[in-house]
N, C-alpha and C. Protein backbone atom coordinates (compact mmCIF):
# COMPACT_ATOMS: atom_id res chain seq x y z
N UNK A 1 0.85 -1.17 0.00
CA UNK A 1 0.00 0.00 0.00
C UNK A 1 0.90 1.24 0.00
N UNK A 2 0.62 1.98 -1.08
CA UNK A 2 1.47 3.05 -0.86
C UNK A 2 1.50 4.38 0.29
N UNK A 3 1.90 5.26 0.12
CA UNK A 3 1.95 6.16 1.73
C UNK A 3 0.42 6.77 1.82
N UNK A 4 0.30 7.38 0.35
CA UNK A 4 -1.05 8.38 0.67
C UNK A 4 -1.94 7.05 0.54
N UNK A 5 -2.38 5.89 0.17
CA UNK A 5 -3.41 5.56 0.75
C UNK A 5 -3.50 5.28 2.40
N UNK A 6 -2.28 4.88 2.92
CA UNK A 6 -2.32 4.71 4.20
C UNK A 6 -2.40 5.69 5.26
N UNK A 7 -2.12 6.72 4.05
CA UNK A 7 -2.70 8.35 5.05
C UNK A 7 -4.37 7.82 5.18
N UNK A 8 -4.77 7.59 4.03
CA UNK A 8 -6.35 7.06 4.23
C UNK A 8 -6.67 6.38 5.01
N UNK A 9 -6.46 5.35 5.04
CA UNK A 9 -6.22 4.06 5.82
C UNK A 9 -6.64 4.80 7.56
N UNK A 10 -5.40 5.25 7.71
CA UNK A 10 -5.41 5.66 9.24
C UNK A 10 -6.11 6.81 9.67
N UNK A 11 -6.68 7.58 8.64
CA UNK A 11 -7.92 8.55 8.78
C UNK A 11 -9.40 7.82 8.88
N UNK A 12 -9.52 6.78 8.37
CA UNK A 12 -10.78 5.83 8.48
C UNK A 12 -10.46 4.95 9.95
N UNK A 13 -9.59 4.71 9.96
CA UNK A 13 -8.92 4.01 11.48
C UNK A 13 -9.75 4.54 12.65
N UNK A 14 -9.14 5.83 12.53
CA UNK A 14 -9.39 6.71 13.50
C UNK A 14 -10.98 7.22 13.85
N UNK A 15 -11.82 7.29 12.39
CA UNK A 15 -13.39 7.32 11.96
C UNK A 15 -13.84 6.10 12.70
N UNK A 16 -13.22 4.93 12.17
CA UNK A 16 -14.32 3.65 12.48
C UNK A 16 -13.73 3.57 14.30
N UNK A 17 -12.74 3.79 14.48
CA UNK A 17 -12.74 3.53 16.36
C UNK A 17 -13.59 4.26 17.12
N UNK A 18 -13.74 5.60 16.31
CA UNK A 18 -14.84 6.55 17.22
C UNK A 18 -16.35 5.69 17.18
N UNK A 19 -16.56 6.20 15.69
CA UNK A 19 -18.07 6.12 14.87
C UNK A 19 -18.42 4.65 14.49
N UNK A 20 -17.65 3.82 14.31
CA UNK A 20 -17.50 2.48 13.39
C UNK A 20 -18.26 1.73 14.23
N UNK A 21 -18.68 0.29 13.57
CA UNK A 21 -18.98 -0.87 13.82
C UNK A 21 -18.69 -1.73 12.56
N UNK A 22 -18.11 -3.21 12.85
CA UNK A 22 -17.80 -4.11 11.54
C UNK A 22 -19.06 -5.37 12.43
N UNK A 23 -19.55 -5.71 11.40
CA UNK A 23 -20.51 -7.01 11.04
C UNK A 23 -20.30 -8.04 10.05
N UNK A 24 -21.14 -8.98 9.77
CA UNK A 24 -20.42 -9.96 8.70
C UNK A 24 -22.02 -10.40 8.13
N UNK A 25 -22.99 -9.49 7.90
CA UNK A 25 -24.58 -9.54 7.56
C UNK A 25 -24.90 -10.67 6.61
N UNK A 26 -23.95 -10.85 5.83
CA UNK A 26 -24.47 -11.79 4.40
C UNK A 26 -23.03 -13.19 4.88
N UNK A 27 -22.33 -13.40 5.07
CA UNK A 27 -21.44 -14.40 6.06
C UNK A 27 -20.49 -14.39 4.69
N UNK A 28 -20.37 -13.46 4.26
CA UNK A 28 -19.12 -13.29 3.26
C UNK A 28 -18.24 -12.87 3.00
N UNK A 29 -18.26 -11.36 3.42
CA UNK A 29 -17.20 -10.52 3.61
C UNK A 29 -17.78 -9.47 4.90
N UNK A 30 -16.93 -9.23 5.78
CA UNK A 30 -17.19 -7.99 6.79
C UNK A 30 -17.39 -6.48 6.08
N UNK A 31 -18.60 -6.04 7.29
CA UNK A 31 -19.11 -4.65 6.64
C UNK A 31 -18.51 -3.76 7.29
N UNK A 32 -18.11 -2.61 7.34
CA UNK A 32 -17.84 -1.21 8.45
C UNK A 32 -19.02 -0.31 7.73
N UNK A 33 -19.41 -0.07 8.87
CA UNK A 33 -20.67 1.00 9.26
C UNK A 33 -20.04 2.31 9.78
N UNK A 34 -20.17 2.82 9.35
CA UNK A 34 -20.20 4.48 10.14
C UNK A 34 -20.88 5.27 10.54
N UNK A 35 -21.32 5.80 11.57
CA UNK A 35 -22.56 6.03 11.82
C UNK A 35 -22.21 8.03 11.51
N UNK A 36 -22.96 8.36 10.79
CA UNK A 36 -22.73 10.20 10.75
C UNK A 36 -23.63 11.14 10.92
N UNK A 37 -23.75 12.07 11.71
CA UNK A 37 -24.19 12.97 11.70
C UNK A 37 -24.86 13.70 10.85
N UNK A 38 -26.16 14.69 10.04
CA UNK A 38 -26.65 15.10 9.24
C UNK A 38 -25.99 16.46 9.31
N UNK A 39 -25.63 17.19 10.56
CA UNK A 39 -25.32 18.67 10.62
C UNK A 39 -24.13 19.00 9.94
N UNK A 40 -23.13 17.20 9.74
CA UNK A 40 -21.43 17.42 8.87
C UNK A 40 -21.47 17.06 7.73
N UNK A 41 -22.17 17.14 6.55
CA UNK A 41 -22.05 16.93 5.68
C UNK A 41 -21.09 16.47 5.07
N UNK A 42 -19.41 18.16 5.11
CA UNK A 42 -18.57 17.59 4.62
C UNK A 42 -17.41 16.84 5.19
N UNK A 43 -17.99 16.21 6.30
CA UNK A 43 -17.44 15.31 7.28
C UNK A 43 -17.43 13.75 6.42
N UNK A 44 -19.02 13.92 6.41
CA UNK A 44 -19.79 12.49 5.62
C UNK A 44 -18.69 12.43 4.12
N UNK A 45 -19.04 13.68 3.53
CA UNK A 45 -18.26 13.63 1.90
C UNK A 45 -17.08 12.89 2.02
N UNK A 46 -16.10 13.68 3.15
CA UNK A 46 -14.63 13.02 3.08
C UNK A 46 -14.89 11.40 3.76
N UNK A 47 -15.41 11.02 4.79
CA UNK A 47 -15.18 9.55 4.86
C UNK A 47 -15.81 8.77 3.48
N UNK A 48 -16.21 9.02 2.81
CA UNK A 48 -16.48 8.60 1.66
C UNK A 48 -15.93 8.00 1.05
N UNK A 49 -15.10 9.48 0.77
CA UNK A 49 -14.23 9.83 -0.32
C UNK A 49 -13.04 8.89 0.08
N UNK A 50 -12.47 8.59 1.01
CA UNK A 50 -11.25 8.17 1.80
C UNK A 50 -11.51 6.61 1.33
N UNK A 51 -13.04 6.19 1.96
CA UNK A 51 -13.43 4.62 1.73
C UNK A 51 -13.29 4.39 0.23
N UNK A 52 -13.31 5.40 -0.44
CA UNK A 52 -13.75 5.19 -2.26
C UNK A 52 -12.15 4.67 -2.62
N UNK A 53 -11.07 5.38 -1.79
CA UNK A 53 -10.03 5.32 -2.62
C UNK A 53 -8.96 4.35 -2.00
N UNK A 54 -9.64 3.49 -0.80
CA UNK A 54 -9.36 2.22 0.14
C UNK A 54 -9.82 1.43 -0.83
N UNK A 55 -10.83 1.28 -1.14
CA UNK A 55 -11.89 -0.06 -1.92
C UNK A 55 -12.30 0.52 -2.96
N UNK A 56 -11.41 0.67 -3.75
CA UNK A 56 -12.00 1.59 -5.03
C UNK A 56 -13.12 0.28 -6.11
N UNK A 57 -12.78 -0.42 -5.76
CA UNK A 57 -13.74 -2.17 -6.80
C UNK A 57 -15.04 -2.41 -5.65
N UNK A 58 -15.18 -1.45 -4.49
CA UNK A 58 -16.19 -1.77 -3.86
C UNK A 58 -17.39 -0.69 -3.76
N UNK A 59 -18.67 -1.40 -3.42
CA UNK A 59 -19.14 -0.07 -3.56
C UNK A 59 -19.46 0.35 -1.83
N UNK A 60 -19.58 1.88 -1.81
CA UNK A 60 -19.74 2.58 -0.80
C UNK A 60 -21.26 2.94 -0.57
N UNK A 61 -21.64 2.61 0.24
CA UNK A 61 -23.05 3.13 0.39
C UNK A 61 -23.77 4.45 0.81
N UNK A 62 -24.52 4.96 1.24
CA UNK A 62 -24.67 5.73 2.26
C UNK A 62 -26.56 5.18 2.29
N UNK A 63 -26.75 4.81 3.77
CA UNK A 63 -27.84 4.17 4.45
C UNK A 63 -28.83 4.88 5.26
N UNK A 64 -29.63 5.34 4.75
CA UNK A 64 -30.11 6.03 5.81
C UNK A 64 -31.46 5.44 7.23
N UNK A 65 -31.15 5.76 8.06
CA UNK A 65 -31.99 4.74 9.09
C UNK A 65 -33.38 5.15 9.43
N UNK A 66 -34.58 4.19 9.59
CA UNK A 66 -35.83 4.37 9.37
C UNK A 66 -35.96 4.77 10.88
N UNK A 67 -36.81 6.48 10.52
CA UNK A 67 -37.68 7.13 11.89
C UNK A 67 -36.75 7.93 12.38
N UNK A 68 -35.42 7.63 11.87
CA UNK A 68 -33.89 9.00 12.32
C UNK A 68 -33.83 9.45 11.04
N UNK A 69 -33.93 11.27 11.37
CA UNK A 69 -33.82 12.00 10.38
C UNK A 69 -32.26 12.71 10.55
N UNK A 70 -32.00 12.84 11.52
CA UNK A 70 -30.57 13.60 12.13
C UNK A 70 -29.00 12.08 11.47
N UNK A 71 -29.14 11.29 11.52
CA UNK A 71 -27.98 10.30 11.24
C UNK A 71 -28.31 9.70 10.35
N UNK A 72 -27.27 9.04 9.34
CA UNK A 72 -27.09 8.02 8.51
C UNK A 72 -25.92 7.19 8.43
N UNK A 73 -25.88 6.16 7.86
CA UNK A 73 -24.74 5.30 7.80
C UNK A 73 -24.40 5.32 6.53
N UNK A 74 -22.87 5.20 6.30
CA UNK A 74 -21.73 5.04 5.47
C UNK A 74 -21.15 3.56 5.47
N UNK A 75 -21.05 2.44 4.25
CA UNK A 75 -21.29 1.51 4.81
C UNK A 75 -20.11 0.75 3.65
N UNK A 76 -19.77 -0.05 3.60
CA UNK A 76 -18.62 -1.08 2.45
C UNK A 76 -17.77 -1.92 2.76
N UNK A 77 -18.55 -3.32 2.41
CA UNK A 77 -18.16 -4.65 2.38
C UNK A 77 -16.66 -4.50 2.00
N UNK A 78 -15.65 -5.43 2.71
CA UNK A 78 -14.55 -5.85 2.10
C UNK A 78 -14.02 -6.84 2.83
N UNK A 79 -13.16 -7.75 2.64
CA UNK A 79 -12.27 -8.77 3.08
C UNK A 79 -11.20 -8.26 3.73
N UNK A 80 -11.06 -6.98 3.24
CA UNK A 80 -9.58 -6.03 3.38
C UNK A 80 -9.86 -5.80 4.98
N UNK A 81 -11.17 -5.77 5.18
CA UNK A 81 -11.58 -5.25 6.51
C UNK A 81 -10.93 -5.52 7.62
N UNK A 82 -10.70 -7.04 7.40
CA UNK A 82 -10.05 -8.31 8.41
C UNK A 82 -8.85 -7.79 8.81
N UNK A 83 -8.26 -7.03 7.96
CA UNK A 83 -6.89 -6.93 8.05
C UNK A 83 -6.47 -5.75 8.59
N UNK A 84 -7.12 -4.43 8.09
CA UNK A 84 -7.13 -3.09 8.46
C UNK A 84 -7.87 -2.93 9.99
N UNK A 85 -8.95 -3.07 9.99
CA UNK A 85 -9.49 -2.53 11.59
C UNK A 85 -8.58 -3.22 12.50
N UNK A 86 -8.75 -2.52 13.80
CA UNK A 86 -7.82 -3.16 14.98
C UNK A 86 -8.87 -3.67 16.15
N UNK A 87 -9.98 -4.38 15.66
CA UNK A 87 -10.78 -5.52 16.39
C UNK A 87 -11.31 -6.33 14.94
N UNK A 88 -11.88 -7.13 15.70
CA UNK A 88 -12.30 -8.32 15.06
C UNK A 88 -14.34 -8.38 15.21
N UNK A 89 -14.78 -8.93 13.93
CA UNK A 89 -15.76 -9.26 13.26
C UNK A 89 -16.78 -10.52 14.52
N UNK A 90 -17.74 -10.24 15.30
CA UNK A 90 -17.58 -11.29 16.29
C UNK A 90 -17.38 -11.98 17.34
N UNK A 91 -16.20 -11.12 17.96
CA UNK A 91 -15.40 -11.45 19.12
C UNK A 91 -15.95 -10.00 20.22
N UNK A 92 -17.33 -9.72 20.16
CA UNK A 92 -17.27 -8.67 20.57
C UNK A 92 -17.53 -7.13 20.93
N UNK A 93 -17.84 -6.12 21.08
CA UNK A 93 -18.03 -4.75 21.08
C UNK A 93 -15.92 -4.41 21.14
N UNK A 94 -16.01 -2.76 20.52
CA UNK A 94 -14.76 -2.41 19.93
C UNK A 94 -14.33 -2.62 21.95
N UNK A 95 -15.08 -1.91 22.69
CA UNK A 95 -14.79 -2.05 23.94
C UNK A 95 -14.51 -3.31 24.69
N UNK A 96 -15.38 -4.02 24.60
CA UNK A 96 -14.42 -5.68 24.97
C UNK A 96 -13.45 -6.23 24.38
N UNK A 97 -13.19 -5.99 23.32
CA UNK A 97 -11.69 -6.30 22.44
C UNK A 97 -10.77 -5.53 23.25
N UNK A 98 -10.90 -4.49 23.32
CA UNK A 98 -10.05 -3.14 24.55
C UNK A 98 -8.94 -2.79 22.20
N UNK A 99 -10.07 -2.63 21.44
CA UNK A 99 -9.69 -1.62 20.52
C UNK A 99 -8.29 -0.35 20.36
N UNK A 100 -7.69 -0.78 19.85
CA UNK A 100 -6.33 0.44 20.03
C UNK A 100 -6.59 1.49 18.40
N UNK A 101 -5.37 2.14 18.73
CA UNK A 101 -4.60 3.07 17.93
C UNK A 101 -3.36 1.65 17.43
N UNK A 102 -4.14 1.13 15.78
CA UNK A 102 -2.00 0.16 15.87
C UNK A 102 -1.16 0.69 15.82
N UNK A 103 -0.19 0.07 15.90
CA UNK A 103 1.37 0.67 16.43
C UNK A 103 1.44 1.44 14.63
N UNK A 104 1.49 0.94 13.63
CA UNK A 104 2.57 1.29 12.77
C UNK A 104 1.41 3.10 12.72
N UNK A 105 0.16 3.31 12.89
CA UNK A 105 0.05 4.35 13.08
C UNK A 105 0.50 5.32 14.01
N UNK A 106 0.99 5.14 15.33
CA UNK A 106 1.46 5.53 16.43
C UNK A 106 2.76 5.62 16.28
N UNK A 107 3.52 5.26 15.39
CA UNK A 107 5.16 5.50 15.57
C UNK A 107 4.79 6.63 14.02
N UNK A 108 4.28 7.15 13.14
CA UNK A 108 4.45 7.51 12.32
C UNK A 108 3.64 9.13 12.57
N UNK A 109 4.27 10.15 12.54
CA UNK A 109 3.35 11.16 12.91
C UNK A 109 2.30 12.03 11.74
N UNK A 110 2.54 11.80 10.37
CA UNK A 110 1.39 11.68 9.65
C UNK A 110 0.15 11.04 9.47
N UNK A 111 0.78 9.77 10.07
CA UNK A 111 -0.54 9.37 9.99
C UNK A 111 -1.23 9.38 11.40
N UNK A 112 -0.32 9.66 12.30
CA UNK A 112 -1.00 10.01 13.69
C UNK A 112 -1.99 10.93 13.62
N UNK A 113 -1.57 11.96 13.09
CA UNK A 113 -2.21 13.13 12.82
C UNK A 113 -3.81 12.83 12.15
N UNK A 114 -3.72 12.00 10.70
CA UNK A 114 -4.67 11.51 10.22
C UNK A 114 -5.27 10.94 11.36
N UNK A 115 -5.07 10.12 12.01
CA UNK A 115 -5.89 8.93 12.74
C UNK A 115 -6.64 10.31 14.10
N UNK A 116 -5.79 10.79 14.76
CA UNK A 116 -6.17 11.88 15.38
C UNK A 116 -7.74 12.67 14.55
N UNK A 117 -7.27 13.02 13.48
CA UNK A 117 -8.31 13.87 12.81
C UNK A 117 -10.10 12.87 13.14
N UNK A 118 -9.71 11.66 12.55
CA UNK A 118 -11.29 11.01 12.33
C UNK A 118 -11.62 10.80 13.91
N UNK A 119 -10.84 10.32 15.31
CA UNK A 119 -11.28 9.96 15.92
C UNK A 119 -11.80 11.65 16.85
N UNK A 120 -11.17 12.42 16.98
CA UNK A 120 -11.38 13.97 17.04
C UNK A 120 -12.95 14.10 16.25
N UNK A 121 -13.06 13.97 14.68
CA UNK A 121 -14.42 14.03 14.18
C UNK A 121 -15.44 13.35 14.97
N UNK A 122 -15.06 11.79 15.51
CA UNK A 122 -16.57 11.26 16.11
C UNK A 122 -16.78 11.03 16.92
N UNK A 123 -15.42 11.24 17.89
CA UNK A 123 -15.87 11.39 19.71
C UNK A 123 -15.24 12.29 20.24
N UNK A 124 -15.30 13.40 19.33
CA UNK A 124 -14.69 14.53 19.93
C UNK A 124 -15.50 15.96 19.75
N UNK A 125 -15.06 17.34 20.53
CA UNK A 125 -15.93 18.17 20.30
C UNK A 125 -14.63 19.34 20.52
N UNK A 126 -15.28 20.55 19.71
CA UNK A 126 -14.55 22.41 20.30
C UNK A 126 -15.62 22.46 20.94
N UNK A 127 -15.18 23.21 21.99
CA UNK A 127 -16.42 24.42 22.20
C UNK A 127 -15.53 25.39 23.07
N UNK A 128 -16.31 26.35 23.80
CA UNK A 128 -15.95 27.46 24.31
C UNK A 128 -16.03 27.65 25.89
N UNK A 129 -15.30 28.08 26.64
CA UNK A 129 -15.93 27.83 28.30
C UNK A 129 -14.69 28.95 28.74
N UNK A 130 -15.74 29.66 29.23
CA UNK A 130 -15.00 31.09 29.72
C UNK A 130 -14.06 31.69 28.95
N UNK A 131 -14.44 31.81 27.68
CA UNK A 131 -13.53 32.50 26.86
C UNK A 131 -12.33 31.68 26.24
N UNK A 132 -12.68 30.38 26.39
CA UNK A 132 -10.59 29.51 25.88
C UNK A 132 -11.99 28.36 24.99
N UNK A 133 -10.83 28.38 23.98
CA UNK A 133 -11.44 27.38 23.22
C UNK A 133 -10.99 26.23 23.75
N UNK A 134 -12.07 25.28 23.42
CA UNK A 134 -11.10 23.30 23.79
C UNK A 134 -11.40 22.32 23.15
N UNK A 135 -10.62 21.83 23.00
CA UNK A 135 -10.93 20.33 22.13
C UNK A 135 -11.09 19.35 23.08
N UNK A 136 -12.10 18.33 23.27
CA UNK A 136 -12.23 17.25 24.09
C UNK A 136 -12.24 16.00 23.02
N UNK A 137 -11.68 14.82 23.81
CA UNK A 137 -12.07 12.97 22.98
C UNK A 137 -12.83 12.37 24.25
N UNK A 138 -14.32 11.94 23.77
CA UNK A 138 -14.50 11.40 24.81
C UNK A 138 -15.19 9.95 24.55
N UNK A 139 -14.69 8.91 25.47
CA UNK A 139 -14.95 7.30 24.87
C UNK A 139 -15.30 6.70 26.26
N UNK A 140 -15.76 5.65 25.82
CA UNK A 140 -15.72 4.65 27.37
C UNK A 140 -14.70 3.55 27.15
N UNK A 141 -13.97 3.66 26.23
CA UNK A 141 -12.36 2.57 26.33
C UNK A 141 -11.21 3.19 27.01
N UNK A 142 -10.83 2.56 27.95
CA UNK A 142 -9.88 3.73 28.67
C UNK A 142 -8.36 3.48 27.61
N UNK A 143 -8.73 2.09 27.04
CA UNK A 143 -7.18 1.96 26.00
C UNK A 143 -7.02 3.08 24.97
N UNK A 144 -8.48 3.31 24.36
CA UNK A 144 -8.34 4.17 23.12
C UNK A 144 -8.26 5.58 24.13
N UNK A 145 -8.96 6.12 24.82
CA UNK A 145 -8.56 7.57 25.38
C UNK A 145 -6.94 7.82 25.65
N UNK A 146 -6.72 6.73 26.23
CA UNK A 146 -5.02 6.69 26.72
C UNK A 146 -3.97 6.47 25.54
N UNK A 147 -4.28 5.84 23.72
CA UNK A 147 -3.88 6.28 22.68
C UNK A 147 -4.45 7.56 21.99
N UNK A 148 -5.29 8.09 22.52
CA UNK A 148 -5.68 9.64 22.02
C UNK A 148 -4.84 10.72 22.80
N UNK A 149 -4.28 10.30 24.35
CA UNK A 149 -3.58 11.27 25.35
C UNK A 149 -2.16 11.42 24.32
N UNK A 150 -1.47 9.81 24.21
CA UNK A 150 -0.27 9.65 23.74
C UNK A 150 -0.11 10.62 22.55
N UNK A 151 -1.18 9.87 21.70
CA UNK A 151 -0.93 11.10 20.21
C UNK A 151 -0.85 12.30 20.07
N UNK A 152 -1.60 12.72 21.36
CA UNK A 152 -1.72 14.48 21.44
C UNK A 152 -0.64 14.89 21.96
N UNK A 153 0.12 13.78 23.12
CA UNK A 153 1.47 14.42 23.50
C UNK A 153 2.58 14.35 22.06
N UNK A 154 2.43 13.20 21.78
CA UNK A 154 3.35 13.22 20.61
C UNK A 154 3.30 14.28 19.45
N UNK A 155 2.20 15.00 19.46
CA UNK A 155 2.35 15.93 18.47
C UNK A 155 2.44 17.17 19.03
N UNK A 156 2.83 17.47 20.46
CA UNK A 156 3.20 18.28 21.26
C UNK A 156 2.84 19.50 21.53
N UNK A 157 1.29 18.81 21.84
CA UNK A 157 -0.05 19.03 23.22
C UNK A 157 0.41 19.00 23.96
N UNK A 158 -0.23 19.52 25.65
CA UNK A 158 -0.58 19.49 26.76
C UNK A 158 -1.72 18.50 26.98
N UNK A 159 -2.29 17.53 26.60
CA UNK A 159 -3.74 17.21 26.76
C UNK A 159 -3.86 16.81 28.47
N UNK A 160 -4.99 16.57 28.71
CA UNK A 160 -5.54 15.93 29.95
C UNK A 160 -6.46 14.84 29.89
N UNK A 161 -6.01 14.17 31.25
CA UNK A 161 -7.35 13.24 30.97
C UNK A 161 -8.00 12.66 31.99
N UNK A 162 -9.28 12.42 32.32
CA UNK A 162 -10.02 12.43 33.55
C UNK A 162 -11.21 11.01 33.28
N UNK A 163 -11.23 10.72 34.39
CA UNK A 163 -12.63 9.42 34.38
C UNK A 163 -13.47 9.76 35.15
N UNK A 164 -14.95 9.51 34.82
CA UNK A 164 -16.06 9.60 35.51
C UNK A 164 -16.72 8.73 35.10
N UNK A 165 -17.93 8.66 36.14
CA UNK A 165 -18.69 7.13 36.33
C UNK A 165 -20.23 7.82 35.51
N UNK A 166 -20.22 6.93 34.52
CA UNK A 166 -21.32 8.04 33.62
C UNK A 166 -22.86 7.02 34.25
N UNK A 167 -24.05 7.49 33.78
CA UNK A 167 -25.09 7.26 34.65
C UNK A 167 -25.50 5.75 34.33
N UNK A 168 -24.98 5.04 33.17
CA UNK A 168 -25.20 3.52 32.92
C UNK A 168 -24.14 3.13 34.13
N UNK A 169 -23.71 3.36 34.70
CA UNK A 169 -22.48 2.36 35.80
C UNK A 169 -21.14 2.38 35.08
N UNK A 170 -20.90 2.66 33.93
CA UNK A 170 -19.67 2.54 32.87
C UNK A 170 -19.08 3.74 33.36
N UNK A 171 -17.62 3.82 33.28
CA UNK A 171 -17.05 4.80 33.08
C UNK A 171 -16.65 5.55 31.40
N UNK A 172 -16.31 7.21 31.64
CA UNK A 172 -16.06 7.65 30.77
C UNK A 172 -15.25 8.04 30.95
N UNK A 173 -14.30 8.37 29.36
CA UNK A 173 -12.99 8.71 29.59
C UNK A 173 -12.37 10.30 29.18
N UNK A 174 -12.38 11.23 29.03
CA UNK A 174 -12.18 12.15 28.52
C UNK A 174 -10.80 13.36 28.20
N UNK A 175 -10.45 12.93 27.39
CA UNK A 175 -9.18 13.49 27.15
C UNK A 175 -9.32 14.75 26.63
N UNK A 176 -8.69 15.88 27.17
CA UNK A 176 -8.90 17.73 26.77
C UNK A 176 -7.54 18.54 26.54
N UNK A 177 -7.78 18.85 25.53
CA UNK A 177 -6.78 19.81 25.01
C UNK A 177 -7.16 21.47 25.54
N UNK A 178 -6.45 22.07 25.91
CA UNK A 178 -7.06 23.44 26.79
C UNK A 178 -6.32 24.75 26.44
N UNK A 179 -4.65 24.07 25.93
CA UNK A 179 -4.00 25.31 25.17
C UNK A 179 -3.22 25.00 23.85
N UNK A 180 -3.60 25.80 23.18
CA UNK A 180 -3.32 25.63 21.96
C UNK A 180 -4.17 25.06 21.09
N UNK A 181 -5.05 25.09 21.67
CA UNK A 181 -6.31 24.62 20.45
C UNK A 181 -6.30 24.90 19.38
N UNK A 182 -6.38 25.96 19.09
CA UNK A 182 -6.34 26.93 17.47
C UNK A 182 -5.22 26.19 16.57
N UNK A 183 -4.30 26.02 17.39
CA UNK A 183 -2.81 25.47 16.49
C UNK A 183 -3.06 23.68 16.15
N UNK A 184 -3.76 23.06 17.30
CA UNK A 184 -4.07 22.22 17.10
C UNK A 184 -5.41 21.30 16.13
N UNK A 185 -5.98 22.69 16.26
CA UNK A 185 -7.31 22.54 14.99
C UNK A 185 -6.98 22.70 13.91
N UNK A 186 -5.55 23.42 13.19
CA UNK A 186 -5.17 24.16 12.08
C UNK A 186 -4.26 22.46 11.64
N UNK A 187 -2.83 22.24 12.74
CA UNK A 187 -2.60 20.92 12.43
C UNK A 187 -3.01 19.96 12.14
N UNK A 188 -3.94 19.38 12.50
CA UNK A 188 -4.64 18.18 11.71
C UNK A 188 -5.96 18.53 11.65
N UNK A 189 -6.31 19.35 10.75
CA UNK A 189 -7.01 20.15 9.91
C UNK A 189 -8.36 19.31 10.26
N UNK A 190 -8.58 19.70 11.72
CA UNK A 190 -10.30 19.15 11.96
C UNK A 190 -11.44 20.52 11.78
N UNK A 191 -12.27 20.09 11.36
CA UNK A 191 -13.64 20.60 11.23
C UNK A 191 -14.84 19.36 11.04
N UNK A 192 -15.66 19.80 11.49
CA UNK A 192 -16.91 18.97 11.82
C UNK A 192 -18.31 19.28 10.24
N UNK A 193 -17.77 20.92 10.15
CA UNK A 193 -18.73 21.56 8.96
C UNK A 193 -18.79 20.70 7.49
């Protein structure tokens, strides 16, 4: 695989660990689902676009779900699946696998960055609180929050990160960026619009 698809690669990585689910519906090849938002349009466009040029011989769907008008799914069968996601088809929720960041994305800081960007898009948020902008990741895998802390240090953040007992009995994990946001929104060029 050459570099820029694996820039892809680890930008969908980062999409399907937030947003993702893989299934095996027809017992032939595994599906990834993405679940997206209606308010990001060109959020939706680019995971698309990314899946189009992963599985270019496959087709890409977009699904929309009966009685939800706000979400739809992004959806495409492949075999390749098996090999790329970092859980398994089966064995599971991404959270009982205990789901990572793989290594060859984590030693490489382009594609960190990529992988950063999608998981930032679907469990992450800006907003504003007393005047400072912030970026938050927030998951109930404490493995993947604790590869979202690493990446942010590695691309040389301050992040934080805190647990709370959310109202199902589960904990949540939440990792916050508090300075340098702006520089860090501009670097791996997140937007939600």
């Amino acid at each position: 695989m050459n570099r820029a698809l694996k820039k892809s690669l680890a930008y969908i990585v980062g999409v399907a660990l937030g947003d993702g689910n893989l299934s095996n519906p027809n017992g032939r090849a595994p599906r990834l689902r993405i679940t997206c938002d209606t308010r990001y349009p060109h959020v939706a466009s680019g995971i698309t676009e990314h899946l189009k040029l992963l599985f270019p011989d496959n087709k890409v769907s977009t699904v929309h779900i009966p009685h939800i008008s706000s979400y739809f799914n992004i959806s495409v069968y492949s075999n390749s699946l098996k090999e790329y996601m970092p859980w398994k088809v089966g064995r599971g929720t991404k959270l009982h696998q205990k789901a990572r960041v793989p290594h060859w994305v984590k030693n490489d800081s382009v594609y960190a960055k990529e992988c950063l960007r999608g998981l930032l898009q679907t469990d992450g948020s800006i907003y504003e609180d007393r005047d400072y902008r912030m970026v938050n990741f927030t998951n109930h895998c404490q493995y993947l929050a604790e590869d979202v802390f690493f990446l942010l240090q590695e691309a040389g953040f301050q992040p934080t990160i805190s647990k709370t007992l959310s109202k199902s009995g589960n904990y949540k994990y939440c990792v916050r960026v508090a300075r340098d946001t702006d520089i860090l929104i501009r670097t791996i060029k997140l937007h939600k619009t």
